[in-house]
Each structure stands twice: as structure tokens, then as C-alpha cells.
C-alpha atoms as a PDB file:
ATOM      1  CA  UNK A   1       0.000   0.000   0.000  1.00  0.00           C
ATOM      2  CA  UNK A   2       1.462   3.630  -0.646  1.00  0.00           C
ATOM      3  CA  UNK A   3       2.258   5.466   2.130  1.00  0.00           C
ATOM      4  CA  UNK A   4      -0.482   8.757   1.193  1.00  0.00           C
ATOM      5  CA  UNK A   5       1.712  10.713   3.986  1.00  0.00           C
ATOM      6  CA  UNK A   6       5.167  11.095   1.572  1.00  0.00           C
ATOM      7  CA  UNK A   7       3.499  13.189  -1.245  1.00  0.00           C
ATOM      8  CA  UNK A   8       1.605  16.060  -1.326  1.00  0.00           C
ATOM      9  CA  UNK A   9      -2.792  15.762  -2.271  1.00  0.00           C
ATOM     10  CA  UNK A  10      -4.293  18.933  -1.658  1.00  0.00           C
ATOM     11  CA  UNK A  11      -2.727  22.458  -1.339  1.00  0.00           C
ATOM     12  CA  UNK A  12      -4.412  24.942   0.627  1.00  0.00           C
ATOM     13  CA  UNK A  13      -2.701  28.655   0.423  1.00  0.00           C
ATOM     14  CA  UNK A  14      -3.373  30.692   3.691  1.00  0.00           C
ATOM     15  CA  UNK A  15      -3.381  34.023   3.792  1.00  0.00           C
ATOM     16  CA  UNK A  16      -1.372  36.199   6.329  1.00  0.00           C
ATOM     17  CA  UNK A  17      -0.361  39.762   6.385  1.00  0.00           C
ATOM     18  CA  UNK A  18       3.539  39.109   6.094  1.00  0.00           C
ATOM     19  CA  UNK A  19       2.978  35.897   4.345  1.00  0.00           C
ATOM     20  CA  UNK A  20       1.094  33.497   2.020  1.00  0.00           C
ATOM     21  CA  UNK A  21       1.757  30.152   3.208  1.00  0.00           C
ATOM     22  CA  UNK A  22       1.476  27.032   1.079  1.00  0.00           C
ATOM     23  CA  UNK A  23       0.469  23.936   3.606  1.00  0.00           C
ATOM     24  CA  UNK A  24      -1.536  20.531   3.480  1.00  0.00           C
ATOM     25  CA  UNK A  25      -4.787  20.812   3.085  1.00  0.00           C
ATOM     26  CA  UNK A  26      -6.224  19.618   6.960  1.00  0.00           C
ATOM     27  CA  UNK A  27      -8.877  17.312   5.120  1.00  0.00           C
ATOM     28  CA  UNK A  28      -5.818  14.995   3.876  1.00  0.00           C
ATOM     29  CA  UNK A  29      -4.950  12.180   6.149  1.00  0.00           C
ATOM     30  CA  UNK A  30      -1.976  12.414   7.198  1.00  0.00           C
ATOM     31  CA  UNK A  31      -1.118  16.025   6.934  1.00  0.00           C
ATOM     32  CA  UNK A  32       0.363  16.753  10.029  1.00  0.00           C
ATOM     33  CA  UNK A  33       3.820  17.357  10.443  1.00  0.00           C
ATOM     34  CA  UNK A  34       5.294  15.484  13.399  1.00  0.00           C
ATOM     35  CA  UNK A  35       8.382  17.776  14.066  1.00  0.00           C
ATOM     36  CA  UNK A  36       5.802  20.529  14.431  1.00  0.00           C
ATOM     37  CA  UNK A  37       2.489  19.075  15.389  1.00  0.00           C
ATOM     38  CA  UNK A  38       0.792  21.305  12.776  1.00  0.00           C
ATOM     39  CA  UNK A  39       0.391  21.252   8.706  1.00  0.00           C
ATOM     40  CA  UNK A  40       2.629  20.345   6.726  1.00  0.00           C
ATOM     41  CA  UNK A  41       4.350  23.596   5.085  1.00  0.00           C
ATOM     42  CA  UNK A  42       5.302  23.340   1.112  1.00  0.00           C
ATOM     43  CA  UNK A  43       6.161  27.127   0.607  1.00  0.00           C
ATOM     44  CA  UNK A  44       6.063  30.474   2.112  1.00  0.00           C
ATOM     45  CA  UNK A  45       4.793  33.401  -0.670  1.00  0.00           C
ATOM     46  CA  UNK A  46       6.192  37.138   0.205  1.00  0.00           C
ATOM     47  CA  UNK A  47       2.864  39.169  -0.825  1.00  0.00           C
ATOM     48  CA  UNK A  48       3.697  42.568  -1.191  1.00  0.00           C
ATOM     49  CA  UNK A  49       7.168  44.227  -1.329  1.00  0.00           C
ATOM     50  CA  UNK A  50       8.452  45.997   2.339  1.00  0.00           C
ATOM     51  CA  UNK A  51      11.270  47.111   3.913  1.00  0.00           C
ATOM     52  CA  UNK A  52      12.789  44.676   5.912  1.00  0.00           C
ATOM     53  CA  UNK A  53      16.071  46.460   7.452  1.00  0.00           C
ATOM     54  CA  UNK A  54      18.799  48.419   6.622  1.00  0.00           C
ATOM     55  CA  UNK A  55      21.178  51.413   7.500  1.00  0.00           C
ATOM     56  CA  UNK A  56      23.197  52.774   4.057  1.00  0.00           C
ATOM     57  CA  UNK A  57      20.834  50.541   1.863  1.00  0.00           C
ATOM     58  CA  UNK A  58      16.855  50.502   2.308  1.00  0.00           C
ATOM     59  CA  UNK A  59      16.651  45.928   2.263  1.00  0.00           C
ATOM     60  CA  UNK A  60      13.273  44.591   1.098  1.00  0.00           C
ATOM     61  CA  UNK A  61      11.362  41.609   1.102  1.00  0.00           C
ATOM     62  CA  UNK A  62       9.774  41.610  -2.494  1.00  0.00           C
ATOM     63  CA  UNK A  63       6.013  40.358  -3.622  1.00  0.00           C
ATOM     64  CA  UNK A  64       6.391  37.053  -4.968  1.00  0.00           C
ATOM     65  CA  UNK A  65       9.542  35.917  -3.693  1.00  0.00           C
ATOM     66  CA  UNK A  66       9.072  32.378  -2.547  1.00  0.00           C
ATOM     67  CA  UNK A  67      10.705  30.491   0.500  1.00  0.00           C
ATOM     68  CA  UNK A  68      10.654  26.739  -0.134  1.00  0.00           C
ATOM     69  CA  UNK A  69      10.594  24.536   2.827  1.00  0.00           C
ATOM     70  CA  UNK A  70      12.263  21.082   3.893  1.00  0.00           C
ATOM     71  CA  UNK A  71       8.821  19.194   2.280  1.00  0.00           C
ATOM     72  CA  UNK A  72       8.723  20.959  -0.613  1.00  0.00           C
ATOM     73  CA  UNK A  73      10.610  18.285  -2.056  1.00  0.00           C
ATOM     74  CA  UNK A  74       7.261  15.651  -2.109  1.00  0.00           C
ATOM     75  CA  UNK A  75       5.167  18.416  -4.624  1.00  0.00           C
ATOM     76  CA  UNK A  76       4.477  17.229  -7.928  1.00  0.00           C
ATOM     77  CA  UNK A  77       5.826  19.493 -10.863  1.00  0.00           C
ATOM     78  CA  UNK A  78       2.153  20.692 -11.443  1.00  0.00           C
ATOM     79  CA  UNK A  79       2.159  22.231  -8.146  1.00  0.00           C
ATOM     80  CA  UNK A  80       5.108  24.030  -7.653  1.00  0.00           C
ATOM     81  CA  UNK A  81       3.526  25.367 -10.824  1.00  0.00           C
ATOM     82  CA  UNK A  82       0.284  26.204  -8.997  1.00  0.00           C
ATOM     83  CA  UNK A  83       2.388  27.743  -6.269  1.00  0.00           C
ATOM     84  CA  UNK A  84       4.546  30.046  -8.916  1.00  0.00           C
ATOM     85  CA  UNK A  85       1.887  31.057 -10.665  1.00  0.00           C
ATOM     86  CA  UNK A  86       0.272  32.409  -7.425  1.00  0.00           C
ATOM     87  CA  UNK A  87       3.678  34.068  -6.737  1.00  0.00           C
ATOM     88  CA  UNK A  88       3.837  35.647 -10.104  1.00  0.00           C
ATOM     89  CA  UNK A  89       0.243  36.995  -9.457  1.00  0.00           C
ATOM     90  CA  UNK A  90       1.310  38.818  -6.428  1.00  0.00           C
ATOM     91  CA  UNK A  91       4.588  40.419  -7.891  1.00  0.00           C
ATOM     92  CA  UNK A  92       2.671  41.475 -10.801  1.00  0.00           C
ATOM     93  CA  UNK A  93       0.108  43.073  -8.471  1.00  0.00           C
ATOM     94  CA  UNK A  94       2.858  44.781  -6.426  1.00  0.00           C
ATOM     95  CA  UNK A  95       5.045  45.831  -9.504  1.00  0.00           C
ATOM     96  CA  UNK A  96       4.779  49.498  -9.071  1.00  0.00           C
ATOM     97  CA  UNK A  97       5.889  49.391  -5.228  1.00  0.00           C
ATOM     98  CA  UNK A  98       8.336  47.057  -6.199  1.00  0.00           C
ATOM     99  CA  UNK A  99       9.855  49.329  -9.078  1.00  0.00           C
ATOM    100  CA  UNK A 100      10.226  52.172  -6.544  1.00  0.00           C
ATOM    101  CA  UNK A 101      11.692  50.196  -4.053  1.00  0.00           C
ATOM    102  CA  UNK A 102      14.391  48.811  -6.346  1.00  0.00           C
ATOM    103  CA  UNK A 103      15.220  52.418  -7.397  1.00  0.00           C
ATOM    104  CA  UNK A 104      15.865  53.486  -4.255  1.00  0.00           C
ATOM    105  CA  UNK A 105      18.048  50.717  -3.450  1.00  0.00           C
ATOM    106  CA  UNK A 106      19.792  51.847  -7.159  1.00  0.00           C
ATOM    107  CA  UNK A 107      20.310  55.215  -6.016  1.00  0.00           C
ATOM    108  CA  UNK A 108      21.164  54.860  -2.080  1.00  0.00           C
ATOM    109  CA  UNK A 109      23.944  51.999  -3.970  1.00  0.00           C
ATOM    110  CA  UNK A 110      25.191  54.838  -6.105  1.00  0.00           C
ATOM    111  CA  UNK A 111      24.695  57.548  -2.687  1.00  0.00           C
ATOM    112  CA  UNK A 112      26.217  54.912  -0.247  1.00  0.00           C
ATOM    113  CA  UNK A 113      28.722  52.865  -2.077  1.00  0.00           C
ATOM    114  CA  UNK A 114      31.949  54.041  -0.301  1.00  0.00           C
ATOM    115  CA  UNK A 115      29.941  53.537   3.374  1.00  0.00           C
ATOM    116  CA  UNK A 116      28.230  49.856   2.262  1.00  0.00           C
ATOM    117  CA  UNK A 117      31.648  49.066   1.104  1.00  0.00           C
ATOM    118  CA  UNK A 118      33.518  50.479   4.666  1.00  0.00           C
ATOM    119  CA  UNK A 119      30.548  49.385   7.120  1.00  0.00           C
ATOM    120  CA  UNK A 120      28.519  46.540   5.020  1.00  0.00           C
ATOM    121  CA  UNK A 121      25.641  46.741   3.987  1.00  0.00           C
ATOM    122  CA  UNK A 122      23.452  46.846   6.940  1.00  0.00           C
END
């Protein structure tokens, strides 16, 4: 008999304000993770692009960025797809925030160069 736990069935995408993440559906039998005791996570999906940190250059998470995790290796090719595509949605959505926030990091690189390069980055 196959083992229904080692693959992924159903994907469920939650929404979150600092993240979309991509998990087992809680229907499927045997989607629990037993490291955490909660669904198993696929993927994490960066929504919309933010500043995340930094002192010479402005760093940002960007919309659509995606963080694989360990069980993203049991997806089928058709959904890492389905997960992509969702990614690609919110980038495209958050393109205009996103073009503004790479130009700043363009011109505080050009501003800052001789400080990033001193101090780092950060």
C-alpha cells in the first residue's frame, strides 16, 4: 500500500499579512507534520514588497519571492507550478511598489557605495 503521507494531495494557500503560506490541506490524512504538530508547510509566498532592514541601503522583502521549505521536495511538478503562478500573481500586483523600491536601493547603492563598502551593507 502507498504510504499517502510522503506526497503532497491537496494544497491549501493561507493568507497572512507578512505571508502566504502554502500547507496541506487539513482534510488529507496524514497532513500533520510530526516535528511541528501542525500542517505540513510546502512554501512560504512574500505578498507585497516591504522594507525589511537596513542602514546605508533601504533591504526589502519583495512580492512574490518564494521560501521553499524542507517538504517541498514531495510536490508534484504541477504544483510548484500552482504555487509560482500564485507568486507571479502577487509580484505582478505589487510591480509598481516594487519598481520604486528597487530604485531606491539603485540610487542609495550609487549615494552609499563608499559607506556599504567600509561598514557593510546593513
Amino acid at each position: 500500500m502507498e504510504d499517502i503521507t510522503k506526497k503532497a494531495t491537496k494544497l491549501v494557500f493561507l493568507n497572512f499579512p507578512c505571508r502566504v503560506v502554502v500547507c496541506e490541506s487539513g482534510e488529507t490524512y496524514g497532513s500533520t507534520d510530526p516535528e511541528t504538530n501542525d500542517l505540513r508547510e510546502y512554501a512560504r509566498i512574500i505578498p507585497r514588497t516591504k522594507e525589511c532592514g537596513g542602514i546605508w541601503i533601504t533591504q526589502f522583502e519583495f512580492a512574490g519571492e518564494i521560501e521553499w521549505t524542507k517538504h517541498a521536495g514531495i510536490l508534484t511538478n504541477e504544483q510548484r507550478a500552482q504555487i509560482e503562478a500564485r507568486a507571479a500573481r502577487l509580484a505582478e500586483s505589487d510591480k509598481e511598489r516594487t519598481a520604486r523600491a528597487k530604485a531606491l536601493q539603485e540610487y542609495q547603492r550609487s549615494k552609499y557605495a563608499d559607506k556599504a563598502t567600509k561598514y557593510g551593507e546593513y
